[in-house]
Protein backbone atom coordinates (compact mmCIF):
# COMPACT_ATOMS: atom_id res chain seq x y z
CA UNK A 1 62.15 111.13 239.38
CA UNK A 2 60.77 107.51 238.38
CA UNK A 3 57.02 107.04 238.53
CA UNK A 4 55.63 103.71 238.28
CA UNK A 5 52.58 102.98 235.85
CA UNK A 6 51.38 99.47 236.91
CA UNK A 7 49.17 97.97 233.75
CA UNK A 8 47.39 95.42 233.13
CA UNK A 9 50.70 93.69 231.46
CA UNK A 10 53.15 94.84 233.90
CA UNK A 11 54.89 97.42 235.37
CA UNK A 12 56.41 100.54 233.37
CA UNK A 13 59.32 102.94 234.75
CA UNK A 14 58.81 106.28 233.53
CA UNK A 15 61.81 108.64 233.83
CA UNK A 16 60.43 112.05 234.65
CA UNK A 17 62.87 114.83 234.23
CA UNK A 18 60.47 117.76 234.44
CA UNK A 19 60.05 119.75 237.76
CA UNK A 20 57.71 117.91 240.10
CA UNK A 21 55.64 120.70 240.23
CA UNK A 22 54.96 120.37 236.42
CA UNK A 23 54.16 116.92 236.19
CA UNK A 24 51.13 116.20 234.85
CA UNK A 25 48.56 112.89 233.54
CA UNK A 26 49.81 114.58 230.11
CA UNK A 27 53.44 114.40 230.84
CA UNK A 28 53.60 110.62 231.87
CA UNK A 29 51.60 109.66 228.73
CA UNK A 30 54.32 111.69 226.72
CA UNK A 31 57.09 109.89 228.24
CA UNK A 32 55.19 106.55 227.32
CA UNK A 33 54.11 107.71 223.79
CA UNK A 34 58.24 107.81 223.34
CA UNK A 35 58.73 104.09 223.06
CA UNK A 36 55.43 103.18 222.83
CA UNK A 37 53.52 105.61 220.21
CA UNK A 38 50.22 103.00 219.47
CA UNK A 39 49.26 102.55 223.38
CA UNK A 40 45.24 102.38 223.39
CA UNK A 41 44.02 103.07 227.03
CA UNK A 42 40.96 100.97 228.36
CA UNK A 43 41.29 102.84 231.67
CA UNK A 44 42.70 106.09 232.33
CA UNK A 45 45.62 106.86 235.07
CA UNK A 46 44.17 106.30 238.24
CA UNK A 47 45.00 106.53 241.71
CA UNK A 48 43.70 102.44 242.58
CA UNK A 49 44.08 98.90 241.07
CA UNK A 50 40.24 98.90 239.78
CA UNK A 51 41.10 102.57 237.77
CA UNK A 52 37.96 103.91 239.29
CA UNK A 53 39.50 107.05 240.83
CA UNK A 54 40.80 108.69 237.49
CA UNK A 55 43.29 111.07 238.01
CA UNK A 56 42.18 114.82 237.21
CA UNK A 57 44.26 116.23 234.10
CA UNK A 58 43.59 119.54 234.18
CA UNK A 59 46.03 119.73 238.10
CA UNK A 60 49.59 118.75 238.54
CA UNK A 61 50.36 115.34 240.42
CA UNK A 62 51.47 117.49 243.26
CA UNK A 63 47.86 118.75 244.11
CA UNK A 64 46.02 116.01 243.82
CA UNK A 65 45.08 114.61 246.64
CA UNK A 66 46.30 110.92 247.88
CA UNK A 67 49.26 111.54 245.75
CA UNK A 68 52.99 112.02 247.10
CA UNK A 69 55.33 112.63 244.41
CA UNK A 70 57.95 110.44 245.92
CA UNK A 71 60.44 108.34 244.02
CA UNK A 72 58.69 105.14 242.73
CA UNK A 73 55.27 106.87 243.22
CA UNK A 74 52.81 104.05 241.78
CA UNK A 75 49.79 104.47 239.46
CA UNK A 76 47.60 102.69 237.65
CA UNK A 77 46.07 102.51 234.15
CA UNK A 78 44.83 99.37 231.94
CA UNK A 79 46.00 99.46 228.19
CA UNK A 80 45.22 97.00 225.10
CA UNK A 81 48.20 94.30 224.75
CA UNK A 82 48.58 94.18 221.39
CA UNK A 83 49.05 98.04 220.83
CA UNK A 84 51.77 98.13 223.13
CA UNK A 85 55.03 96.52 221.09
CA UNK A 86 58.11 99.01 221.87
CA UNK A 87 59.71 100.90 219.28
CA UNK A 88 62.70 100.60 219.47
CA UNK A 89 63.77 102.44 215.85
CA UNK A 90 65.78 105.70 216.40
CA UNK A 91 66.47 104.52 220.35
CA UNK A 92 70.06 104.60 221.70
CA UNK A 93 72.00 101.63 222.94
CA UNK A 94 70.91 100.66 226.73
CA UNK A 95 68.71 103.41 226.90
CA UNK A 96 66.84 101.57 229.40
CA UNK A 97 63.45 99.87 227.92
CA UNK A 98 63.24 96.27 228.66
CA UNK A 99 61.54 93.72 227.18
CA UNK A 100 57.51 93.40 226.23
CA UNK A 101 57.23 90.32 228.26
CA UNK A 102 58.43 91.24 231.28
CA UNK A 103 56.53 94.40 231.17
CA UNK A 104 59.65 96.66 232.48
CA UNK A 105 59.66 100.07 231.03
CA UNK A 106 62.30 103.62 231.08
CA UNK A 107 61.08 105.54 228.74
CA UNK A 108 64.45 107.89 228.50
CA UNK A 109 64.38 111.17 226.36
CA UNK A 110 66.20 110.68 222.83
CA UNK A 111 68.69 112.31 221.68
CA UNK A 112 68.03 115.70 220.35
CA UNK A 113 70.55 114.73 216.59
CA UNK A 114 68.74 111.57 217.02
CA UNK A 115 64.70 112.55 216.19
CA UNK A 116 62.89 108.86 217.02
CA UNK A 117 60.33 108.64 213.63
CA UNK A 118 57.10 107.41 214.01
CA UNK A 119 55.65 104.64 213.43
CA UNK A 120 52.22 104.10 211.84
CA UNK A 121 52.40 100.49 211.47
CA UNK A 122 49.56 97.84 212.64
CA UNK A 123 51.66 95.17 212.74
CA UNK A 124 54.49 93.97 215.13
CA UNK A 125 57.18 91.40 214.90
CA UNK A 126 59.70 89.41 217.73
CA UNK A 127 63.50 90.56 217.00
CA UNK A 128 66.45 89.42 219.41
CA UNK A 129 67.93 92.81 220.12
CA UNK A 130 72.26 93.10 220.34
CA UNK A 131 72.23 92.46 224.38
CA UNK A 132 70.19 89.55 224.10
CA UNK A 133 66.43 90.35 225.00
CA UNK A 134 63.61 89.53 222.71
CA UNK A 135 61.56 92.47 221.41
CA UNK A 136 58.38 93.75 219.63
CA UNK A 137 59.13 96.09 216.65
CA UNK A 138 56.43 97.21 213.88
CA UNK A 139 56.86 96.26 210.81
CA UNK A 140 55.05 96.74 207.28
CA UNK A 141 54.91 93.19 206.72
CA UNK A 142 51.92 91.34 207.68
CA UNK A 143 53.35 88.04 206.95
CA UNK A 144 56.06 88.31 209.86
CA UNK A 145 53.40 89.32 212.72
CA UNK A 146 52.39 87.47 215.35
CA UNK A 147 48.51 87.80 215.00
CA UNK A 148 48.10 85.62 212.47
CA UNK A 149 49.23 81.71 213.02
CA UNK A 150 50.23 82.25 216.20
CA UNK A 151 47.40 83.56 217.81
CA UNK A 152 45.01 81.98 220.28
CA UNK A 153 42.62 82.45 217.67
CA UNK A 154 42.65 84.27 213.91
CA UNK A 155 43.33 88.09 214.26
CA UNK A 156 44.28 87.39 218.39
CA UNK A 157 47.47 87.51 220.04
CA UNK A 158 49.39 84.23 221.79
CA UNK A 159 47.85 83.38 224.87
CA UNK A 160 52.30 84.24 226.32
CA UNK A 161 51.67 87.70 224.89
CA UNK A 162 48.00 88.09 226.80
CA UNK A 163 48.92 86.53 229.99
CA UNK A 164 52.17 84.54 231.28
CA UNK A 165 50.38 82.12 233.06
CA UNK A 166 47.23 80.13 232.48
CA UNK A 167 44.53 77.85 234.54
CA UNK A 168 42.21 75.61 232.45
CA UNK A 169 39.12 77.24 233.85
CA UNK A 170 40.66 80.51 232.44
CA UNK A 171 41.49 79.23 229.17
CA UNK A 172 37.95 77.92 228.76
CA UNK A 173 36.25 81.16 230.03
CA UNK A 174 38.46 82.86 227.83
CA UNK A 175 37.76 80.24 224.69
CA UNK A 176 33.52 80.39 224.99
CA UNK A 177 33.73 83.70 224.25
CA UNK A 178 34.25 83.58 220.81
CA UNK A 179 32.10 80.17 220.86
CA UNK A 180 28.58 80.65 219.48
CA UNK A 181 26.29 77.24 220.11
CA UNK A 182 23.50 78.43 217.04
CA UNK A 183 19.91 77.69 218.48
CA UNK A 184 16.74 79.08 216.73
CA UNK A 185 14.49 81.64 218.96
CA UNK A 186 11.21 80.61 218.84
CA UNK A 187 9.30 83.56 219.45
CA UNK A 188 10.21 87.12 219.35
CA UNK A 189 10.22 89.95 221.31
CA UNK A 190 6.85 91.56 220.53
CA UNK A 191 3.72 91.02 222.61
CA UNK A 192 0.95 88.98 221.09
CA UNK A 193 -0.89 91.62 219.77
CA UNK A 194 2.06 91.64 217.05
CA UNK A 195 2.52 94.64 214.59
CA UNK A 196 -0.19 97.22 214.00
CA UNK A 197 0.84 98.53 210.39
CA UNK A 198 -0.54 101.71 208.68
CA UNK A 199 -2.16 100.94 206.19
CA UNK A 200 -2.12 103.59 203.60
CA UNK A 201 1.11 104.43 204.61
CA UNK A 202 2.47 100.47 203.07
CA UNK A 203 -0.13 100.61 200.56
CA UNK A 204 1.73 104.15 199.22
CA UNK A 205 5.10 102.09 200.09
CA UNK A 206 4.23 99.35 197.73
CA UNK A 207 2.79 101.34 194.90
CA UNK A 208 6.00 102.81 194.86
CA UNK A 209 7.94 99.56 194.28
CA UNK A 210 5.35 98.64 191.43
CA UNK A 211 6.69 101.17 189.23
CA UNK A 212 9.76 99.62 189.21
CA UNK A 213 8.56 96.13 188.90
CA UNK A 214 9.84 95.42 192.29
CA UNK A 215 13.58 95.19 190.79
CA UNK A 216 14.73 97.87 192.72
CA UNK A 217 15.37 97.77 196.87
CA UNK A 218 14.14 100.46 198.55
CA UNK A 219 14.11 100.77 202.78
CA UNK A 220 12.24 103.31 205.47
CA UNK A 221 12.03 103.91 208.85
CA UNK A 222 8.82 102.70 210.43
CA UNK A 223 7.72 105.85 213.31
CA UNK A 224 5.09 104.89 216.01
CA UNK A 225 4.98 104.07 219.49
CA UNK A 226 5.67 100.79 221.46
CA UNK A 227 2.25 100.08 223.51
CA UNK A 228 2.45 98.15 226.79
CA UNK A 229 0.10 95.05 226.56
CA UNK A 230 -2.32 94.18 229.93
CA UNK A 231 -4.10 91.36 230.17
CA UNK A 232 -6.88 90.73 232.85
CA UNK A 233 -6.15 88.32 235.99
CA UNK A 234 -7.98 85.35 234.76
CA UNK A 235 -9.84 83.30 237.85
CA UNK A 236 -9.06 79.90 235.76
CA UNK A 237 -5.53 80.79 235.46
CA UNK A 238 -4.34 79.44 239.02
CA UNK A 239 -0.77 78.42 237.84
CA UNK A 240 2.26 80.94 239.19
CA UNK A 241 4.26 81.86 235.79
CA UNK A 242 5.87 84.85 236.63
CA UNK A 243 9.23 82.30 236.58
CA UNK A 244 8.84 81.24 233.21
CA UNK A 245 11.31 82.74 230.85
CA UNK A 246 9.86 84.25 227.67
CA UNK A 247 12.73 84.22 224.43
CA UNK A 248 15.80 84.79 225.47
CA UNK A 249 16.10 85.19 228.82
CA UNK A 250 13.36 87.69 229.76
CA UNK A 251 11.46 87.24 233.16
CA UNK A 252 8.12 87.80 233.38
CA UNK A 253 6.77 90.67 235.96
CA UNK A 254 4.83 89.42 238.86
CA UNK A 255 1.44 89.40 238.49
CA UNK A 256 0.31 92.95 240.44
CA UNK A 257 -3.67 93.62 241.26
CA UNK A 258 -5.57 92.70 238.41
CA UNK A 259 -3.56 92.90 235.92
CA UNK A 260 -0.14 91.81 234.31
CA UNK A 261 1.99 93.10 232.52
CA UNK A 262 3.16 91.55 228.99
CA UNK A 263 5.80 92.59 225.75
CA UNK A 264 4.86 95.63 224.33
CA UNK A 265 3.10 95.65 220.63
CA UNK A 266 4.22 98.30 218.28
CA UNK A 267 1.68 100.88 216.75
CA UNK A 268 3.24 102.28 213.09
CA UNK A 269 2.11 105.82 212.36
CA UNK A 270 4.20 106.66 209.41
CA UNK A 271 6.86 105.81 207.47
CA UNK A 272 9.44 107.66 206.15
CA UNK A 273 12.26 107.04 203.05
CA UNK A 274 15.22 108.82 203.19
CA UNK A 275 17.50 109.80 200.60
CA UNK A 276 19.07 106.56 198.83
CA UNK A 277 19.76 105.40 195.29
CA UNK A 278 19.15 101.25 193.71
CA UNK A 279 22.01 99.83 193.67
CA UNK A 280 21.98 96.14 192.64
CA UNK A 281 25.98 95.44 193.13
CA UNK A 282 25.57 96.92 196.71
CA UNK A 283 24.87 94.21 199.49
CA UNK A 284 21.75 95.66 201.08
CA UNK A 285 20.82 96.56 197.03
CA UNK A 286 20.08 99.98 197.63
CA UNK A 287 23.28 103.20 198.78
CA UNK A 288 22.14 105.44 201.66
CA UNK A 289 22.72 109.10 200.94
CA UNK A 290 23.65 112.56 203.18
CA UNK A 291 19.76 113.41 204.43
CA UNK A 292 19.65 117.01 205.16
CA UNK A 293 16.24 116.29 206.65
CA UNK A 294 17.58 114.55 209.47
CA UNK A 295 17.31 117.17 212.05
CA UNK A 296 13.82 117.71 211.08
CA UNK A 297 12.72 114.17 211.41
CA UNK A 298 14.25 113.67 214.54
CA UNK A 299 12.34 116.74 216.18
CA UNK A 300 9.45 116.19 214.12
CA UNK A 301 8.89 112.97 215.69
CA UNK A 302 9.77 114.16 219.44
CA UNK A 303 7.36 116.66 218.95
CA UNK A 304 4.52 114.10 217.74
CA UNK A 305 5.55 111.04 220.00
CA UNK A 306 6.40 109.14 218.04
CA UNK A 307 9.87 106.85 217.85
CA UNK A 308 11.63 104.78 215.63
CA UNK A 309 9.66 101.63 215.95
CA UNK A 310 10.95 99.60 213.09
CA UNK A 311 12.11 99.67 209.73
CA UNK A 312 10.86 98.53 205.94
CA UNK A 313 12.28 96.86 203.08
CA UNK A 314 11.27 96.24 200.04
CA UNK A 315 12.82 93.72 197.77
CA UNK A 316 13.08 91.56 194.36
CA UNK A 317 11.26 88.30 193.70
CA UNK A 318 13.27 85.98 195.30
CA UNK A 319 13.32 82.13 195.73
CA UNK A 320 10.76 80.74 198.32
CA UNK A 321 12.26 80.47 201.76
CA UNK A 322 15.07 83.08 200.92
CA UNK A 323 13.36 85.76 202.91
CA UNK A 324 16.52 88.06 204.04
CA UNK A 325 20.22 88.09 202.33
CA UNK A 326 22.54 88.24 204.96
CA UNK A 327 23.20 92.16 204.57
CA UNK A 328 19.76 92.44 205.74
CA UNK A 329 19.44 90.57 208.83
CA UNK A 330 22.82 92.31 210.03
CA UNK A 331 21.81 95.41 208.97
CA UNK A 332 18.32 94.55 211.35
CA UNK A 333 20.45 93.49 214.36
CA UNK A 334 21.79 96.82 213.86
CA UNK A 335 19.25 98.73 213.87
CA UNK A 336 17.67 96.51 216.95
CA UNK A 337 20.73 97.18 219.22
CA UNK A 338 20.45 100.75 218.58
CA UNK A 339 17.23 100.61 219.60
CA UNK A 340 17.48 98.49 222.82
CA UNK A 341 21.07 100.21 223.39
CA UNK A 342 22.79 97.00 223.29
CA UNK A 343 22.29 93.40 223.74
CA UNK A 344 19.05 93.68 225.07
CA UNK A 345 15.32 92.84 224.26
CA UNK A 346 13.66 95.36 221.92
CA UNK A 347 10.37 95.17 220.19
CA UNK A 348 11.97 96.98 217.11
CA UNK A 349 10.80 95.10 213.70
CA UNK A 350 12.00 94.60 210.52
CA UNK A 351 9.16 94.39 207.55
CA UNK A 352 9.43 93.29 204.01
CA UNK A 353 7.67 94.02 201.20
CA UNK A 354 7.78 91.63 198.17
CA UNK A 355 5.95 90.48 195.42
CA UNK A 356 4.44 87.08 195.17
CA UNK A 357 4.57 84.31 191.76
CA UNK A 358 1.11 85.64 190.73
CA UNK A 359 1.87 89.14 191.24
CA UNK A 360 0.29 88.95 194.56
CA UNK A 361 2.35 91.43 197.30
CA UNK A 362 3.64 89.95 200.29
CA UNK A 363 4.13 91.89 203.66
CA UNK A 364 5.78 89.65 206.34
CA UNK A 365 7.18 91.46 209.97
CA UNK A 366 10.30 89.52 211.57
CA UNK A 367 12.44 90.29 214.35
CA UNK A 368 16.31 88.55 214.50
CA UNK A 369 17.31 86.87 217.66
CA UNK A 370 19.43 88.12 220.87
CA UNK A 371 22.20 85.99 219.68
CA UNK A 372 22.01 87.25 216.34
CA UNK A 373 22.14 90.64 218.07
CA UNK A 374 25.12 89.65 219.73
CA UNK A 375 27.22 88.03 217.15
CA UNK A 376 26.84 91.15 215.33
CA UNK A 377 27.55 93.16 218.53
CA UNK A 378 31.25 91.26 218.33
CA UNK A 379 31.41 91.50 214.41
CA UNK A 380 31.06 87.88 214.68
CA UNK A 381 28.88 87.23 211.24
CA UNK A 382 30.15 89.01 207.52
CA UNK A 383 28.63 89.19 204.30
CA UNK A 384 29.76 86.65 202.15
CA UNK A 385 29.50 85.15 198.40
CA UNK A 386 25.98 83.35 199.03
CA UNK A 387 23.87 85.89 200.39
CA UNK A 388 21.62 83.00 202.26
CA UNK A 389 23.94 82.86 205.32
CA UNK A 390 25.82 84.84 207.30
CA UNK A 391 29.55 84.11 207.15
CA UNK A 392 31.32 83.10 210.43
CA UNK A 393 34.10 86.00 211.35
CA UNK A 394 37.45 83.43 211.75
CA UNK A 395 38.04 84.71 215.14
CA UNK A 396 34.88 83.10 216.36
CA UNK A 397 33.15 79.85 215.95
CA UNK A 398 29.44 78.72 215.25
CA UNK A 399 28.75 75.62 216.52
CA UNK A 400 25.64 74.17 215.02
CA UNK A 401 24.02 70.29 215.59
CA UNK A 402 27.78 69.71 218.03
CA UNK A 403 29.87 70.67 214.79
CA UNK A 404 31.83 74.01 213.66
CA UNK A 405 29.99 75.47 210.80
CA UNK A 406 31.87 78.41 208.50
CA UNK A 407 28.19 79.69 207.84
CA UNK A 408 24.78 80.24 209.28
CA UNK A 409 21.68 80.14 207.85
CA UNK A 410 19.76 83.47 207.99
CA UNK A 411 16.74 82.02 208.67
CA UNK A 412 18.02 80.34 212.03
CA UNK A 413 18.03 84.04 213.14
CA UNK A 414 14.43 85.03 212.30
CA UNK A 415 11.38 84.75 214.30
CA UNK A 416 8.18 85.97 213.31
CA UNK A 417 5.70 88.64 213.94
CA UNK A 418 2.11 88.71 213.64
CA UNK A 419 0.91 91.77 211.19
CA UNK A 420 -2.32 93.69 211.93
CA UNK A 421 -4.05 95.92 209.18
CA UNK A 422 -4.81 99.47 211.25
CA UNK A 423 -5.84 102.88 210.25
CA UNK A 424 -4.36 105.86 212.03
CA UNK A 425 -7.17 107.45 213.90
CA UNK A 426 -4.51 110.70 214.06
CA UNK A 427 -2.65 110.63 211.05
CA UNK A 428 -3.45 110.53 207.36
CA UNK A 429 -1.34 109.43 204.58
CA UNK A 430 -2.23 111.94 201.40
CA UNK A 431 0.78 113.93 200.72
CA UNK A 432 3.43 113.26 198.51
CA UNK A 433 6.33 111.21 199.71
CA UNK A 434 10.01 112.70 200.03
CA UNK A 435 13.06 111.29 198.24
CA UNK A 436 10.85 109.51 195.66
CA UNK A 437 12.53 110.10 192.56
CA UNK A 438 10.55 109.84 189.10
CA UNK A 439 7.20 109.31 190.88
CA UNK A 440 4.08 110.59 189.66
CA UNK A 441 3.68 113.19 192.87
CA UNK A 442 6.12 115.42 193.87
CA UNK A 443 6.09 117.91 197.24
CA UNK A 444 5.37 120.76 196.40
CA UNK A 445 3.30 123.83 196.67
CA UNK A 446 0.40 123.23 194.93
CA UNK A 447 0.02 119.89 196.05
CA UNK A 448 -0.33 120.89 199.60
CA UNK A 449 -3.09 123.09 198.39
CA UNK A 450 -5.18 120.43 196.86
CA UNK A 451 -4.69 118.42 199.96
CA UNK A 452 -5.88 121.12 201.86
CA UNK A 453 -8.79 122.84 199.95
CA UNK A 454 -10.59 119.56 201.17
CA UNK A 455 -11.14 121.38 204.41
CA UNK A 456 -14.46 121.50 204.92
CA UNK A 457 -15.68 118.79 202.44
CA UNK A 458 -16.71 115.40 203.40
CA UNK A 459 -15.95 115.76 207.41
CA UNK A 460 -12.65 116.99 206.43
CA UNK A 461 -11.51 119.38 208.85
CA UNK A 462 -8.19 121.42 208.15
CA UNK A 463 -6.29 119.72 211.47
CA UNK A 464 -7.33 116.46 209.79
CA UNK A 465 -5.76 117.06 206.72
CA UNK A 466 -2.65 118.82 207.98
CA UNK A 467 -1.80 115.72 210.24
CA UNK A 468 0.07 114.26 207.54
CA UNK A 469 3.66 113.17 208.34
CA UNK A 470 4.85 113.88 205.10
CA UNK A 471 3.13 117.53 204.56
CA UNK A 472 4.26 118.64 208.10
CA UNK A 473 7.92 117.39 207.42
CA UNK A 474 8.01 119.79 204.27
CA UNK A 475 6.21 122.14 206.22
CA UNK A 476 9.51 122.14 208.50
CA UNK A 477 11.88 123.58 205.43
CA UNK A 478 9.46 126.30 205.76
CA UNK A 479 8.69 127.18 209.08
CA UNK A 480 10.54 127.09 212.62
CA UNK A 481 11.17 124.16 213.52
CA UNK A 482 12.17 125.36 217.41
CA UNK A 483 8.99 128.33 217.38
CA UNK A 484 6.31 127.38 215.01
CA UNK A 485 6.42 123.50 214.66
CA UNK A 486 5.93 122.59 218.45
CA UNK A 487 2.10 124.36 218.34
CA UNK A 488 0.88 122.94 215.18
CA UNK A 489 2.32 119.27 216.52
CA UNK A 490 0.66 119.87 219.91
CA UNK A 491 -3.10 120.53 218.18
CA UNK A 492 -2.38 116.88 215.69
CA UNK A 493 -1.78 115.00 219.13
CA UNK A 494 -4.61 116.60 220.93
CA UNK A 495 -7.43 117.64 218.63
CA UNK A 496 -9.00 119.49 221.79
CA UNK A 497 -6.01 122.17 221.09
CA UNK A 498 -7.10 124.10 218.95
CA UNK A 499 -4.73 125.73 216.15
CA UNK A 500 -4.15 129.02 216.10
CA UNK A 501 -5.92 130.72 213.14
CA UNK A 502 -2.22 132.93 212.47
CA UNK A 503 -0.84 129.61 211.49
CA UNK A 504 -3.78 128.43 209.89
CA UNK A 505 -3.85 131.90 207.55
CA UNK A 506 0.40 131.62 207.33
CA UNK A 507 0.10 127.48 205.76
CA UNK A 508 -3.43 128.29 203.64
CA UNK A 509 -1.46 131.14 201.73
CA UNK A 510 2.06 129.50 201.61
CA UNK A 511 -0.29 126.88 200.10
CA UNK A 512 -1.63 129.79 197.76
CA UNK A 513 -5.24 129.32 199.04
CA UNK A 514 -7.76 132.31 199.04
CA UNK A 515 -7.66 132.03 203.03
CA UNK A 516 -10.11 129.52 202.36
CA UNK A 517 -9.69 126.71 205.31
């Protein structure tokens, strides 16, 4: 029987020659994969246009329901264009396939002497086959393809090969997408309390860089909590702004009661450095490493509260005004749309750490803007040779002051954020940190017991000096993390739970205390 796919490119004949009772999602995409092996599916097969009723695989066509399997039944899928060039190696004389660009498909078996190879090519080329009809074939050569020159842009396909026919509102809509009109963001997405920054926790983080002069790059993850701002319903302020946009786009909430609500400010508890070596050739200047902590920090911090509320770099002397190499500020738009989950606004923040012409260090909190975000969302900006700017991908262009520009200047992507000194009134910062090679302190054994013989000296109590990020991370190589670790996190967020004294006597002699706490 012949079932109709209809596509977003056309229509495809699929000779079926299995029992109708046998036919299956899995058996059409078989037939298709025979002339066309490199088909990427946006949609699956569906039973409508929109392919929002996707067809169950795991029944045969004949029991789903709203099917007939009729002659010429019709379905429905959308694919990618360009990954859909026939291949027409190995295939027999007329056996059926018609052109790409008239979207007319049989896909009819091969001959069993006549084994159709694969293909693994990326690249596709036009050939005039012996009846006449143009074709797409892959080919090895990159030089010959389509994608290049001819494209509607750099790395696209022909507008012909995308869609047959065009309107001028389509080709524009079509064109601003890979426009970018470069305009600074004047104020970030953080509330105007700004960035509440441990204290100890960046003075350890610095101290650390000092050893090296500040010639190596080092990074962390910044762990804390995002804290709704209020403000009170000032009498004197009589003016409606709950239409005003704030940054990019964001509306601000009616005012409710008494109070209104604002951008959140971010509280950092703790920071943490995982496993990474210097590396000056690298872009960012520093290699990431497998973490086989990574599990524990994750739970660790569910179990506290906290989240991932920014991140911290430290870095080289550098000229003044050069504040982040282009590695960086993609690397921050990263790590902001993982946070926000896409293009979205996110209080996430990116800190440096630096030293100054007089020795003096310098601690500075940015964010990069939404359309920094998104250019890096559609691998619009690379690394290039002058780490200053971000190079322009050559699919896309940046527009800046009405011109094209091949670059952008990091620093139209930055926008500022206050910094706040604060000391954690739950967390202390005395342990040893992880992954520090050829430091003074290590973690170990007998430095958790000098941190916690201080129990009961000074107003030290031993909940006080076990709320340490760093101690109970190592604490989680130790003990269960699923059993054990939930209870002792429970009494360092609420210091009216008390711990019980079985773990108190299991950590004071793993610690190899005299059950002295």
């Amino acid at each position: 029987m012949i079932i109709r796919v209809r596509t977003n490119i056309g229509i495809w004949r699929v000779n079926i020659k299995s029992p109708t009772s046998s036919v299956t999602t899995q058996t059409i995409l078989d037939e298709i994969a025979q002339t066309r092996p490199h088909v990427l599916y946006e949609a699956p097969l569906s039973l409508d246009p929109k392919c929002s009723q996707p067809i169950d695989t795991s029944r045969p066509l004949c029991e789903q329901r709203g099917l007939q399997m009729t002659d010429g039944l019709m379905i429905y899928c959308k694919v990618d264009a360009s990954t859909c060039a026939e291949n027409t190696v190995g295939n027999k004389t007329g056996g059926g396939s018609s052109s790409a660009n008239d979207g007319a498909m049989s896909a009819a078996a091969t001959d069993n002497n006549n084994k159709q190879p694969s293909s693994s090519s990326a690249y596709t080329k036009r050939i005039i086959d012996k009846d006449g009809r143009i074709k797409l074939i892959h080919t090895n050569d990159e030089s010959n393809t389509n994608n290049n020159d001819l494209g509607f842009r750099k790395g696209l396909m022909p507008l012909r090969d995308i869609k047959k026919s065009w309107t001028l509102n389509e080709f524009t809509a079509m064109d601003d997408k890979y426009n970018f009109k470069i305009k600074r963001q004047e104020k970030s997405f953080v509330g105007v309390d700004g960035l509440h920054l441990e204290s100890t926790a960046v003075e350890s983080f610095q101290n650390y860089l000092r050893r090296f002069q500040f010639r190596q790059q080092r990074f962390g993850y910044l762990y804390g909590r995002f804290v709704d701002e209020e403000e009170a319903n000032d009498n004197e302020k009589e003016e409606d702004t709950s239409h005003i946009r704030q940054g990019w786009g964001a509306r601000m909430p009616k005012k409710e009661d008494s109070k209104v609500k604002k951008n959140k400010k971010v509280i950092v508890e703790a920071i943490y450095e995982p496993p990474q070596e210097a590396d000056a050739d690298a872009a960012e200047g520093f290699v990431m490493l497998d973490d086989d902590q990574e599990e524990n920090v994750e739970h660790l911090t569910s179990m506290l509260g906290l989240q991932k509320v920014g991140w911290i770099v430290g870095q080289p002397p550098r000229e003044t005004g050069f504040q982040f190499s282009a590695a960086e500020v993609i690397m921050a738009a990263e790590f902001q749309l993982e946070c926000a989950q896409g293009v979205e606004e996110t209080p996430f923040v990116t800190v440096r750490v630096t030293v100054g012409d007089e020795g003096n260090v310098i601690v500075e909190a940015f964010q990069v803007s939404l359309q920094c975000m998104e250019m890096v969302a559609e691998e619009a900006l690379e690394i290039g040779p002058n780490p200053g700017f971000c190079y322009v991908n050559e699919t896309f262009t940046a527009i800046q002051e009405g011109k094209p520009s091949p670059t952008v200047e990091n620093n139209f992507f930055l926008t500022l954020v206050p910094i706040h000194g604060y000391q954690s009134d739950i967390f202390v910062t005395q342990f040893p940190f992880a992954n520090r090679p050829f430091d003074d302190r290590q973690q170990t054994h007998d430095e958790m017991k000098r941190q916690l013989s201080k129990s009961g000296q000074a107003g030290w109590t031993f909940i006080d000096l076990l709320s340490d990020f760093a101690l109970l991370l190592y604490l989680c190589k130790f003990l269960d993390v699923s059993q054990d670790m939930p209870k002792i996190c429970e009494s360092v967020k609420d210091r009216e739970v008390l711990l019980d004294d079985g773990y108190k006597i299991i950590i004071s002699s793993m610690a190899g205390m005299d059950g002295s706490y």
